[in-house]
C-alpha atoms as a PDB file:
ATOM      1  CA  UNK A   1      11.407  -9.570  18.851  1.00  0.00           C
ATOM      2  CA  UNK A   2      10.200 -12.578  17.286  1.00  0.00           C
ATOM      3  CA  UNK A   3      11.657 -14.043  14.336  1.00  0.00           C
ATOM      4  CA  UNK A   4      10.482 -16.436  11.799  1.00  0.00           C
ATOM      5  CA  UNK A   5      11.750 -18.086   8.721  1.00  0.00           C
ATOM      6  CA  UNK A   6      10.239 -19.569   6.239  1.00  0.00           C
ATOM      7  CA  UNK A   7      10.699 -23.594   4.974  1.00  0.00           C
ATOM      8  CA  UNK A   8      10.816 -23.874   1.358  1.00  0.00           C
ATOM      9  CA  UNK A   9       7.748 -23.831  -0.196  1.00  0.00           C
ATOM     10  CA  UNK A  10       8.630 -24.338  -3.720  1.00  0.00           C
ATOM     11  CA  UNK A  11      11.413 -26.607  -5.298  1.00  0.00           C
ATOM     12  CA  UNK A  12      14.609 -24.463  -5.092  1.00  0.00           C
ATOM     13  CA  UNK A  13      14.737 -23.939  -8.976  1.00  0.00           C
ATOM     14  CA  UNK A  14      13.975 -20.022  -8.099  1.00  0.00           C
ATOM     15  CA  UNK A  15      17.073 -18.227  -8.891  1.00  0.00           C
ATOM     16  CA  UNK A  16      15.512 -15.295  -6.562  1.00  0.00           C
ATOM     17  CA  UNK A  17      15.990 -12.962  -9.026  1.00  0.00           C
ATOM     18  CA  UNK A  18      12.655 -10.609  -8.190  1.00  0.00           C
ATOM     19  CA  UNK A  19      12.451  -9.836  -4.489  1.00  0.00           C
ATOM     20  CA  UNK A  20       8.996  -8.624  -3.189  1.00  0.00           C
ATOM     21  CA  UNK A  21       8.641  -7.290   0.540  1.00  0.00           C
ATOM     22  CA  UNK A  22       5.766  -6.248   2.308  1.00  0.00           C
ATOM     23  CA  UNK A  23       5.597  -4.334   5.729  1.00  0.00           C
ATOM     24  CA  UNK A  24       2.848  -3.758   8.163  1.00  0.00           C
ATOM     25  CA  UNK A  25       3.612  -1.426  11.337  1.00  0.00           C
ATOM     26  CA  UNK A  26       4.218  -4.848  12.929  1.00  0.00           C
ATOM     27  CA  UNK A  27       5.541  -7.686  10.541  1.00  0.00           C
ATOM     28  CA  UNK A  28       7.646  -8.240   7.277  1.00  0.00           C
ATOM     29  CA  UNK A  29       7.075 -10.958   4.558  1.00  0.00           C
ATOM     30  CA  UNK A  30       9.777 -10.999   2.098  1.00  0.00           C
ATOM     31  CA  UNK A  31       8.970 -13.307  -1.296  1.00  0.00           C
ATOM     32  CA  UNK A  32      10.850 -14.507  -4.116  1.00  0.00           C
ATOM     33  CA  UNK A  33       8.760 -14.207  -7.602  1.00  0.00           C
ATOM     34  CA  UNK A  34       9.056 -16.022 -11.250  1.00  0.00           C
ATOM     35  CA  UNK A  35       8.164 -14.448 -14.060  1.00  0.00           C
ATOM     36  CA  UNK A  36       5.220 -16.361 -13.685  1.00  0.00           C
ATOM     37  CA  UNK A  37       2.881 -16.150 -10.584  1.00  0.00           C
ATOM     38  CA  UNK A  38       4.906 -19.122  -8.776  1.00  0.00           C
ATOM     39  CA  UNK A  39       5.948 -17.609  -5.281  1.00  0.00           C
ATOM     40  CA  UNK A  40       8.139 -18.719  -2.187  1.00  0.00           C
ATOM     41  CA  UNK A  41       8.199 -17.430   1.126  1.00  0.00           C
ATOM     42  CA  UNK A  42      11.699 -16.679   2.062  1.00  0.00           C
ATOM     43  CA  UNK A  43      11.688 -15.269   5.572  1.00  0.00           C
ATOM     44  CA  UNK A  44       9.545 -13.373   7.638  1.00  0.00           C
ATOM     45  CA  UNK A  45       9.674 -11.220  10.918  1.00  0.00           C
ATOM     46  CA  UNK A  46       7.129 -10.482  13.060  1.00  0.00           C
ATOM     47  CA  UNK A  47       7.438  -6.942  15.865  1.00  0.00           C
ATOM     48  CA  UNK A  48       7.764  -7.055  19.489  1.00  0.00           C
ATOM     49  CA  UNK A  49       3.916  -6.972  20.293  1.00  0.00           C
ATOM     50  CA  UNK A  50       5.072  -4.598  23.346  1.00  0.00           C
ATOM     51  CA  UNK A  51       6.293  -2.421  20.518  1.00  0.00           C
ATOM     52  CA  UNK A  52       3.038  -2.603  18.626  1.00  0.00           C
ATOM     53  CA  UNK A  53       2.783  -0.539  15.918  1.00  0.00           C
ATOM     54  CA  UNK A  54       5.521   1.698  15.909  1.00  0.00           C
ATOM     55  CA  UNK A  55       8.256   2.413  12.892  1.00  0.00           C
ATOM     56  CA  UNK A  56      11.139   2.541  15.202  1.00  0.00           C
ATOM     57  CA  UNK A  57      10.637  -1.190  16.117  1.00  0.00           C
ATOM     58  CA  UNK A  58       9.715  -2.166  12.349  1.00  0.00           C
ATOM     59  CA  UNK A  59      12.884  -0.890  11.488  1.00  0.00           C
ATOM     60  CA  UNK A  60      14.424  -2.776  14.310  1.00  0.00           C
ATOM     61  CA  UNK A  61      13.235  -5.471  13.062  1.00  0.00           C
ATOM     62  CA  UNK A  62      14.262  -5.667   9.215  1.00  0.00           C
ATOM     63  CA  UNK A  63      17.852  -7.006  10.083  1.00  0.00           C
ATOM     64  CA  UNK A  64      16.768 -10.092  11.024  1.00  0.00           C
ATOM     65  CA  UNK A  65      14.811 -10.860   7.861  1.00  0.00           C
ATOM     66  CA  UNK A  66      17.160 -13.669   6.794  1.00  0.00           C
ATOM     67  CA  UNK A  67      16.186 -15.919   4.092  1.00  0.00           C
ATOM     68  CA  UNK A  68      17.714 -19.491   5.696  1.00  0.00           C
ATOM     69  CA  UNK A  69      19.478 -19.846   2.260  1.00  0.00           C
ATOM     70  CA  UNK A  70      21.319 -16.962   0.338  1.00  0.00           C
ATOM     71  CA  UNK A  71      19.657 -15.391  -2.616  1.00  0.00           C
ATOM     72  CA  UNK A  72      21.593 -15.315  -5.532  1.00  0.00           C
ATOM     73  CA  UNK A  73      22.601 -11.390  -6.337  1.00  0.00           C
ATOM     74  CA  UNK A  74      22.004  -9.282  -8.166  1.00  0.00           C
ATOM     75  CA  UNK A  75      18.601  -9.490  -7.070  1.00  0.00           C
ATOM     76  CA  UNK A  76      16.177  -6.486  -7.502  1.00  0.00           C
ATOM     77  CA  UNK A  77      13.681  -5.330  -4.458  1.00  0.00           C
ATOM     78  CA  UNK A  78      10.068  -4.023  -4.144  1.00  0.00           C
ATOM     79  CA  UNK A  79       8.782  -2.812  -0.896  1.00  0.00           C
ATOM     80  CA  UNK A  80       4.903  -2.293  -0.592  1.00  0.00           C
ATOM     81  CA  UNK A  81       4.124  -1.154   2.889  1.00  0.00           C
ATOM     82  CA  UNK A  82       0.891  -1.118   4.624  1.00  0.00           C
ATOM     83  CA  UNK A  83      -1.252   2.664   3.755  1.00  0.00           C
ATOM     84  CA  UNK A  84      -1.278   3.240   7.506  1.00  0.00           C
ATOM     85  CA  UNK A  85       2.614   3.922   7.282  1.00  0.00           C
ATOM     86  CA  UNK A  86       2.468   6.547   4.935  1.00  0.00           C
ATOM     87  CA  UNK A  87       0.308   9.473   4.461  1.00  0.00           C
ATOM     88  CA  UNK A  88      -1.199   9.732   1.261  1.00  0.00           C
ATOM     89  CA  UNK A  89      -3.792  13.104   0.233  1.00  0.00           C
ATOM     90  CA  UNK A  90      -3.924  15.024  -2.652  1.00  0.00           C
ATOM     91  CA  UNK A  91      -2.139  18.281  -3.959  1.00  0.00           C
ATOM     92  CA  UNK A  92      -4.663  20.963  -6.207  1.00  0.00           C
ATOM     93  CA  UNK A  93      -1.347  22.460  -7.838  1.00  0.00           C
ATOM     94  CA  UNK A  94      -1.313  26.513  -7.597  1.00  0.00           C
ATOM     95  CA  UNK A  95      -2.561  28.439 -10.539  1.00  0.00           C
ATOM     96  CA  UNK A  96       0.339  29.313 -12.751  1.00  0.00           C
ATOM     97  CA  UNK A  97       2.907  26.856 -11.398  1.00  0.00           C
ATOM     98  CA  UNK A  98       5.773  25.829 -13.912  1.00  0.00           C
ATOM     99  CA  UNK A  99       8.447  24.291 -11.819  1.00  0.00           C
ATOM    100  CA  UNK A 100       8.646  20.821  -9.958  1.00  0.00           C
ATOM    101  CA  UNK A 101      10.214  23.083  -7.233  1.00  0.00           C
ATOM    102  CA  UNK A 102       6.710  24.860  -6.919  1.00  0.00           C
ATOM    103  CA  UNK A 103       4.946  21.621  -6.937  1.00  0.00           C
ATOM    104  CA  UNK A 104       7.063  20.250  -4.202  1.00  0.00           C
ATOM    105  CA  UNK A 105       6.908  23.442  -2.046  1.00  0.00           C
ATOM    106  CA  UNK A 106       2.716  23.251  -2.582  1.00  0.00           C
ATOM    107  CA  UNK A 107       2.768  19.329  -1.702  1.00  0.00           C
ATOM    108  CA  UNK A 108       4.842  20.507   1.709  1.00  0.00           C
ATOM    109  CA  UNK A 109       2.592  23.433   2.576  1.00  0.00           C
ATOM    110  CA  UNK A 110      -0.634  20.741   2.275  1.00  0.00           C
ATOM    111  CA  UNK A 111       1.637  18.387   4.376  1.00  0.00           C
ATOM    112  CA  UNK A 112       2.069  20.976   7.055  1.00  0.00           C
ATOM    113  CA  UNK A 113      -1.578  21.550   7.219  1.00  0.00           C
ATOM    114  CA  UNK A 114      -2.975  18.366   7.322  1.00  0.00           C
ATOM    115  CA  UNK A 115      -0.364  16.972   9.948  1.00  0.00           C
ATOM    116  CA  UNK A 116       0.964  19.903  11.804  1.00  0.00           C
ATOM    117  CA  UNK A 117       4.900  18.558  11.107  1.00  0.00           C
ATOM    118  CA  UNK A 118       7.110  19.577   9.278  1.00  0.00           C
ATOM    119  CA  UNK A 119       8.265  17.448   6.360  1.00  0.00           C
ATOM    120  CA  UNK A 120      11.818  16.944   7.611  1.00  0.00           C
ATOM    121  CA  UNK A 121      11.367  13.237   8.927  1.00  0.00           C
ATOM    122  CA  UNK A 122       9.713  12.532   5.586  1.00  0.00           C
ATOM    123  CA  UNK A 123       9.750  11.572   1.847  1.00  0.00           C
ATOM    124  CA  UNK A 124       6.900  12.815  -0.480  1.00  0.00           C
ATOM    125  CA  UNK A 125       7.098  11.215  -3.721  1.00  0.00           C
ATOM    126  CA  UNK A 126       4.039  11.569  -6.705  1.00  0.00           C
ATOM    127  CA  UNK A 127       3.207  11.947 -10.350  1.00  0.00           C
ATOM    128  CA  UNK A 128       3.892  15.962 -10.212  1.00  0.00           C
ATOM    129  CA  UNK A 129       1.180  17.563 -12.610  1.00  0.00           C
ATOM    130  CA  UNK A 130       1.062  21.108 -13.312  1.00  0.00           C
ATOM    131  CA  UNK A 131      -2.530  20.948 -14.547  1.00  0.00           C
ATOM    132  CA  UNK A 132      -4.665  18.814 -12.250  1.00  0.00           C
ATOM    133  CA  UNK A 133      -4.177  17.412  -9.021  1.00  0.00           C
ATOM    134  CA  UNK A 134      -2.147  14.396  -8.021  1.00  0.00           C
ATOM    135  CA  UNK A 135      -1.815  12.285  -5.293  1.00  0.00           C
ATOM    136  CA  UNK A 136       1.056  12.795  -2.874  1.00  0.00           C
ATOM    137  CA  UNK A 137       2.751   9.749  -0.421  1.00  0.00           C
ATOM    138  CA  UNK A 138       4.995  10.510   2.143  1.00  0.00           C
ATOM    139  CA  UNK A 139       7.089   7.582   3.574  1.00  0.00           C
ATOM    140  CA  UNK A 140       9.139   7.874   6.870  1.00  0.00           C
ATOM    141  CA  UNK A 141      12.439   8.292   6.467  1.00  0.00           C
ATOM    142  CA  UNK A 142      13.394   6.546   9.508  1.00  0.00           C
ATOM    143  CA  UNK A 143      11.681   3.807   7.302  1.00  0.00           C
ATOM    144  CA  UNK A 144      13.321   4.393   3.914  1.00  0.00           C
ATOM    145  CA  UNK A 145      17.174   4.550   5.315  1.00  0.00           C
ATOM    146  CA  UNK A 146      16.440   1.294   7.572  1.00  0.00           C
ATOM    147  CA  UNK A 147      14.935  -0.421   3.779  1.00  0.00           C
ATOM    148  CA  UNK A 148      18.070   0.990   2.189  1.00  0.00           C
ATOM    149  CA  UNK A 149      20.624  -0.673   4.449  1.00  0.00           C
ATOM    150  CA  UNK A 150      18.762  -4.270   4.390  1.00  0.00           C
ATOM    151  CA  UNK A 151      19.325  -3.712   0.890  1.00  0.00           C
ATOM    152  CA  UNK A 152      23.212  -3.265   1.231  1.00  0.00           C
ATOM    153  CA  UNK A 153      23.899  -5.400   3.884  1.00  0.00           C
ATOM    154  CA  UNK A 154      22.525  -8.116   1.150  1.00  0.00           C
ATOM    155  CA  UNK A 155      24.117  -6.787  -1.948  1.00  0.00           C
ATOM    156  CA  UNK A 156      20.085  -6.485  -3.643  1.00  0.00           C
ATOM    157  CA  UNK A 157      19.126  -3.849  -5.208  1.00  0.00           C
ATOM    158  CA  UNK A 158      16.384  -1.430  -4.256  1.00  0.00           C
ATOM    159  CA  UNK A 159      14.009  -1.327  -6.980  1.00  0.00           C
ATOM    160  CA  UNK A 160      11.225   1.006  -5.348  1.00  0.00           C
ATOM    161  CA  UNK A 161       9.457   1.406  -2.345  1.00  0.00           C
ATOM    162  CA  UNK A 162       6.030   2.127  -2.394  1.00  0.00           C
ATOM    163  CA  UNK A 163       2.346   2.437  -0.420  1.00  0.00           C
ATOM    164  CA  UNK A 164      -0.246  -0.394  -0.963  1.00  0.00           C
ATOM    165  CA  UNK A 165      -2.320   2.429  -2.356  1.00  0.00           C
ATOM    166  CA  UNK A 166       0.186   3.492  -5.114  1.00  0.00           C
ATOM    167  CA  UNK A 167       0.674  -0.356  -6.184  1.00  0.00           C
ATOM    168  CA  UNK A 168      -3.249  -0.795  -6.539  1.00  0.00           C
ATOM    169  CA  UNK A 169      -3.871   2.192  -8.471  1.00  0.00           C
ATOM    170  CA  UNK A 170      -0.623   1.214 -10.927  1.00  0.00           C
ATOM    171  CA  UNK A 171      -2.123  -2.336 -11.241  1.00  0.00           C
ATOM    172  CA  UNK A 172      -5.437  -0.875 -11.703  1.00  0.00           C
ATOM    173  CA  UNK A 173      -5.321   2.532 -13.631  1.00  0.00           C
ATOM    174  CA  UNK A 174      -7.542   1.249 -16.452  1.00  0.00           C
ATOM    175  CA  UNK A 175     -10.082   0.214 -14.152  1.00  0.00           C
ATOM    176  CA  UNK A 176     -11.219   3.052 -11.666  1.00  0.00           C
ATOM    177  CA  UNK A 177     -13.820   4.517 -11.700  1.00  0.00           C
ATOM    178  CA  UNK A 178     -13.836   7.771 -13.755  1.00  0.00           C
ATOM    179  CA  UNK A 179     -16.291   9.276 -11.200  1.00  0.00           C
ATOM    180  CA  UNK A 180     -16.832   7.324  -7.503  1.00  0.00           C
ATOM    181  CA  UNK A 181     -14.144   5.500  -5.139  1.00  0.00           C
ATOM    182  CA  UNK A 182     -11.300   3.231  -5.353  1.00  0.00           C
ATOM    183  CA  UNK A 183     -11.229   1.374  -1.934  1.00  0.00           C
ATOM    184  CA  UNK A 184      -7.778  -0.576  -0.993  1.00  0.00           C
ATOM    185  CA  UNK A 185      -7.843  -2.918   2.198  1.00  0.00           C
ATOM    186  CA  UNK A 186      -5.100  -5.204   3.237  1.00  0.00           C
ATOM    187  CA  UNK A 187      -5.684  -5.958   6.627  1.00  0.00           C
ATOM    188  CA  UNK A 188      -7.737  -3.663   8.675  1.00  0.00           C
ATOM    189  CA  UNK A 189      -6.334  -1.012   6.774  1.00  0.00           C
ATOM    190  CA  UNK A 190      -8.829   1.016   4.589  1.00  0.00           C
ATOM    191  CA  UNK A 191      -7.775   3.703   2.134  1.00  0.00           C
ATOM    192  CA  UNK A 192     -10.335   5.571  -0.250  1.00  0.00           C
ATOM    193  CA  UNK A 193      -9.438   8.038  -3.065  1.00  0.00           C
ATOM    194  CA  UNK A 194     -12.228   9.929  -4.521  1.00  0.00           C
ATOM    195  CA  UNK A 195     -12.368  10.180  -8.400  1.00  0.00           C
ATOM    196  CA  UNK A 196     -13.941  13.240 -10.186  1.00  0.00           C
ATOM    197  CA  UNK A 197     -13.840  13.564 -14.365  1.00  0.00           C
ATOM    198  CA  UNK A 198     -11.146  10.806 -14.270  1.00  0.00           C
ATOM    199  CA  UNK A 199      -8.998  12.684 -11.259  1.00  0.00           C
ATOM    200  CA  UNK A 200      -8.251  11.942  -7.771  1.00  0.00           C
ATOM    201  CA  UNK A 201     -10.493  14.588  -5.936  1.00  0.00           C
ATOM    202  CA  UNK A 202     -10.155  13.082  -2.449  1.00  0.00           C
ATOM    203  CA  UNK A 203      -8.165  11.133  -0.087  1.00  0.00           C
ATOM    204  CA  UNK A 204      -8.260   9.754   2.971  1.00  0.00           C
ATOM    205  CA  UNK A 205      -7.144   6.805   5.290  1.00  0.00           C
ATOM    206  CA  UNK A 206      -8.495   4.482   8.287  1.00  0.00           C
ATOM    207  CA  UNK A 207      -7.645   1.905  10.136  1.00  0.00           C
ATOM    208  CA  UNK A 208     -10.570  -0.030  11.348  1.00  0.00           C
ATOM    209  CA  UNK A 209     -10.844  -1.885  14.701  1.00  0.00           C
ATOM    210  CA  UNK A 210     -12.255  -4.685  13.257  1.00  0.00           C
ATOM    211  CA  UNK A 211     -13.503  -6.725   9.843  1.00  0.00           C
ATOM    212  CA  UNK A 212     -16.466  -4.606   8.914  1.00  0.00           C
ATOM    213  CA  UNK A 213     -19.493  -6.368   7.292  1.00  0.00           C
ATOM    214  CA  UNK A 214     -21.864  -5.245   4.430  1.00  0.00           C
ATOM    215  CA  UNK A 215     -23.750  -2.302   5.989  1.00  0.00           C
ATOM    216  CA  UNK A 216     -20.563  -0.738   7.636  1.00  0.00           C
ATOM    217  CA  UNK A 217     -18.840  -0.767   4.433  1.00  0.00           C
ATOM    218  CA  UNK A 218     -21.957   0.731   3.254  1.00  0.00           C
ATOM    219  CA  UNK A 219     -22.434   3.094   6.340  1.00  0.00           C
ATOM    220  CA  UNK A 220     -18.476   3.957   5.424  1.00  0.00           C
ATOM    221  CA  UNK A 221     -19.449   4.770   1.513  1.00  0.00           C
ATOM    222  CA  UNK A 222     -22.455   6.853   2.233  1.00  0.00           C
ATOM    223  CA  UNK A 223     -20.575   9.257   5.031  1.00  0.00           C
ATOM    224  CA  UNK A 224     -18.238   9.451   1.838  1.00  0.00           C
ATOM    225  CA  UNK A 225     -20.682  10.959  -0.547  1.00  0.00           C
ATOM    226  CA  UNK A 226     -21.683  13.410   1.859  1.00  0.00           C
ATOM    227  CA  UNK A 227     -18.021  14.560   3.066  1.00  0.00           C
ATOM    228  CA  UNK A 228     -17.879  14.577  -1.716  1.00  0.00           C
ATOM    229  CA  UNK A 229     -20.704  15.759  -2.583  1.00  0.00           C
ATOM    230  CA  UNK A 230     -21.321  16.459  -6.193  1.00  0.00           C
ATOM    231  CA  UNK A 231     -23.951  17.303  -8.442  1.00  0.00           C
ATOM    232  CA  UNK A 232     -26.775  14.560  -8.848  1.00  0.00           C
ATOM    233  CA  UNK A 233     -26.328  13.898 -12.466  1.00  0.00           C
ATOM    234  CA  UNK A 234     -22.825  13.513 -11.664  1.00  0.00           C
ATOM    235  CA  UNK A 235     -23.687  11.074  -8.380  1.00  0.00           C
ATOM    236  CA  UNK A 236     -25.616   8.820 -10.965  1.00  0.00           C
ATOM    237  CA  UNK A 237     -22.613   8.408 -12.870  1.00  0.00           C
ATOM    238  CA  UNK A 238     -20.800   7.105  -9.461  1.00  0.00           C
ATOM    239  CA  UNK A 239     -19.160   3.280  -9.109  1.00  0.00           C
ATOM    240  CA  UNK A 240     -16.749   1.428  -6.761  1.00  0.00           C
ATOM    241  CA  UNK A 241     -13.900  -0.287  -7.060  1.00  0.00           C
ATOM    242  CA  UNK A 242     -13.152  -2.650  -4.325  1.00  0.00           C
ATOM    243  CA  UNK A 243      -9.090  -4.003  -4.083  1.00  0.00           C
ATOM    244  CA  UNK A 244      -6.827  -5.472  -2.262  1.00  0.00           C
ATOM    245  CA  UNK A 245      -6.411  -8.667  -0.112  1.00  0.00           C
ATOM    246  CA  UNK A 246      -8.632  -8.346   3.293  1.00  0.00           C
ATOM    247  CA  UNK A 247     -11.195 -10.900   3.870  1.00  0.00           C
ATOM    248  CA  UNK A 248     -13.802  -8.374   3.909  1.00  0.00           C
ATOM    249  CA  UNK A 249     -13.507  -7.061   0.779  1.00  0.00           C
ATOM    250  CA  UNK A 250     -17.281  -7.257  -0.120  1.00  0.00           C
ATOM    251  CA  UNK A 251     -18.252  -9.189  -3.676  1.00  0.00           C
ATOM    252  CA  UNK A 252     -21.962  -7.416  -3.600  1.00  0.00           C
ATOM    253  CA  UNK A 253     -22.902  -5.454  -6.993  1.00  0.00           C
ATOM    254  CA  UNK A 254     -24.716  -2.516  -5.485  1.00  0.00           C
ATOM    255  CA  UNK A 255     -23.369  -1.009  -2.389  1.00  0.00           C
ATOM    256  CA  UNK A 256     -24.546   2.506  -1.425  1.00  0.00           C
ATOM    257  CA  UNK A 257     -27.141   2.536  -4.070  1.00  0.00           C
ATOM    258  CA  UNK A 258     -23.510   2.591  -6.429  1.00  0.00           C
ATOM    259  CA  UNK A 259     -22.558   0.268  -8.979  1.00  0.00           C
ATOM    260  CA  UNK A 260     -19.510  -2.326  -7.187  1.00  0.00           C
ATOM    261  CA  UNK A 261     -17.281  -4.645  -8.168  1.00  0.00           C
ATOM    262  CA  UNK A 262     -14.270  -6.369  -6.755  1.00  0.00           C
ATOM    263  CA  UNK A 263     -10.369  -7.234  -7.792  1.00  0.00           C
ATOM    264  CA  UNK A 264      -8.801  -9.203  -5.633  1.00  0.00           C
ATOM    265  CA  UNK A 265      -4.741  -8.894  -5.128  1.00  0.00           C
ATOM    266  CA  UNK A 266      -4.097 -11.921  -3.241  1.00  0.00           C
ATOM    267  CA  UNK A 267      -0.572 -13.881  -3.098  1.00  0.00           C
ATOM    268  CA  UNK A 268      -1.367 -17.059  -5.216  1.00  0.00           C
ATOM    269  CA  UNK A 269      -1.099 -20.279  -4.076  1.00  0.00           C
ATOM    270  CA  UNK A 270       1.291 -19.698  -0.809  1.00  0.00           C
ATOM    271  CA  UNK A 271       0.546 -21.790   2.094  1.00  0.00           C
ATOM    272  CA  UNK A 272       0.705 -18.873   4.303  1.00  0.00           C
ATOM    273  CA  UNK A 273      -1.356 -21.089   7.022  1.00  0.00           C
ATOM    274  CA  UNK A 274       2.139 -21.077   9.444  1.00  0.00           C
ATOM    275  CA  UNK A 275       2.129 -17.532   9.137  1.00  0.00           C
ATOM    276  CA  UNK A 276       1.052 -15.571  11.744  1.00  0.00           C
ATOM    277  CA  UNK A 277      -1.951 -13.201  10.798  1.00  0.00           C
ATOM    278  CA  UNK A 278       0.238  -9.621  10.265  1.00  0.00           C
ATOM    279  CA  UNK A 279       2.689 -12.121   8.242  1.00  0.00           C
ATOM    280  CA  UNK A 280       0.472 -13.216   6.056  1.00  0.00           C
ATOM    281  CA  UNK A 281      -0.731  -9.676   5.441  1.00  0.00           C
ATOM    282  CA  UNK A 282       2.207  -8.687   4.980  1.00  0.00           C
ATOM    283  CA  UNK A 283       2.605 -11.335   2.128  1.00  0.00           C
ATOM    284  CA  UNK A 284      -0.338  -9.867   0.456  1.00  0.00           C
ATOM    285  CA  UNK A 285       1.250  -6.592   0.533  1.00  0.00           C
ATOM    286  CA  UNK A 286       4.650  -8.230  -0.874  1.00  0.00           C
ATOM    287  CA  UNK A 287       2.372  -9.843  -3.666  1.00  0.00           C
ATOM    288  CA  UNK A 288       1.299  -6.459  -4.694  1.00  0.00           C
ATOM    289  CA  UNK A 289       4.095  -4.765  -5.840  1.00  0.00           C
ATOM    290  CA  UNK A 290       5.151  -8.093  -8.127  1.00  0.00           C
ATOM    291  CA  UNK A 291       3.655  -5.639 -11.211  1.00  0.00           C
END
């Protein structure tokens, strides 16, 4: 394990009142917000590199993140963890449904399917709709229960605990695209949800092995539209919506032959240059969830 904290960035006039954490499968960043958009890097832990990218060592790891002085309590928590530990895809709910029971049995049976597990080990959470479909995220719950007990063990409170995909579409609601993509990338995590008529039609996430440039991104859009296609009036009607905190987030207005635009949800003014890369990722991803 290797642990890290933080020196104080900020004068200590934060009374560390709004906690924000962010987890990748191999680091933690916690932050203490104002109500403004002044931020301070607490502590931070980074995963055994032999344990690369597993939850069980994540988990091991949240103990030690120990801000160097104590936060004044009651102080409220938000988790945003990297898209790559949860699995997000969308439920069509069955015709006739009337009960959350039925939604939650139909969200398990498309679980089941796409993964081949049962749900046992995990926690789906979404906006249950009986009308149109809606996105489903299931967490660990290896993950959840370890989140829970850094809570108690510092008397904070667990405000919620949610996927970088769920945070950007909150933040952004107003401004997807009715019809085309919203495309979240923290890291070299890439997540996609296809919109159709104003509804999430499609789902699906990657992690790349690298920063991709222009015409990958491109390459990446264009395999989309085939694996969606839809009518061509409709595919005229098509945009992008580019989010999130990666480097490669592209700023180019036409990508695909679709209309794109960028919104950035990068941390602020924190010198994150002592962090090591996945730590300062996983301050983006903290930074996220301050909405």
């Amino acid at each position: 394990m290797v642990k890290q904290r933080s020196k104080t960035y900020a004068v200590s006039r934060f009374q560390h009142k709004h906690l924000l954490l962010g987890c990748t499968a191999d680091s933690a960043t916690l932050l203490a917000v104002q109500a403004s958009t002044a931020v301070e890097v607490l502590a931070w832990v980074a995963v055994d590199a032999l344990q690369h990218g597993s939850v069980t060592a994540l988990c091991g790891a949240l103990p030690d993140l120990k801000p160097e002085n104590p936060v004044a309590t009651p102080a409220s928590l938000r988790v945003t963890v990297d898209d790559s530990l949860a699995r997000s895809f969308v439920v069509t709910p069955p015709r006739g449904a009337q009960s959350l029971r039925e939604l939650r049995a139909s969200a398990a049976a498309r679980f089941a399917a796409l993964y081949g597990d049962p749900t046992e080990q995990w926690l789906l959470a979404a906006d249950w709709q009986v009308t149109v479909p809606f996105i489903v995220c299931a967490l660990p719950r290896q993950l959840f229960q370890a989140l829970e007990s850094l809570d108690r063990t510092n008397d904070w409170r667990l405000d919620s605990v949610k996927p970088a995909l769920v945070r950007a579409w909150n933040c952004l609601h107003a401004s997807i695209p009715a019809n085309g993509w919203l495309v979240v990338g923290f890291g070299q995590t890439l997540t996609l949800v296809h919109t159709r008529n104003e509804q999430a039609a499609g789902l699906r996430t990657l992690r790349l092995p690298g920063a991709p440039d222009l015409s990958e991104l491109a390459t990446l859009i264009e395999q989309e539209r085939l694996r969606m296609p839809v009518p061509a009036e409709a595919g005229d009607r098509q945009s992008l919506l580019w989010t999130g905190a990666a480097d490669w987030l592209p700023a180019a207005p036409t990508i695909a032959g679709l209309a794109s635009r960028v919104e950035h949800l990068r941390a602020p003014a924190v010198p994150t240059a002592e962090l090591t890369e996945p730590c300062q990722i996983a301050c983006h991803l903290a930074f996220a969830g301050r909405r």
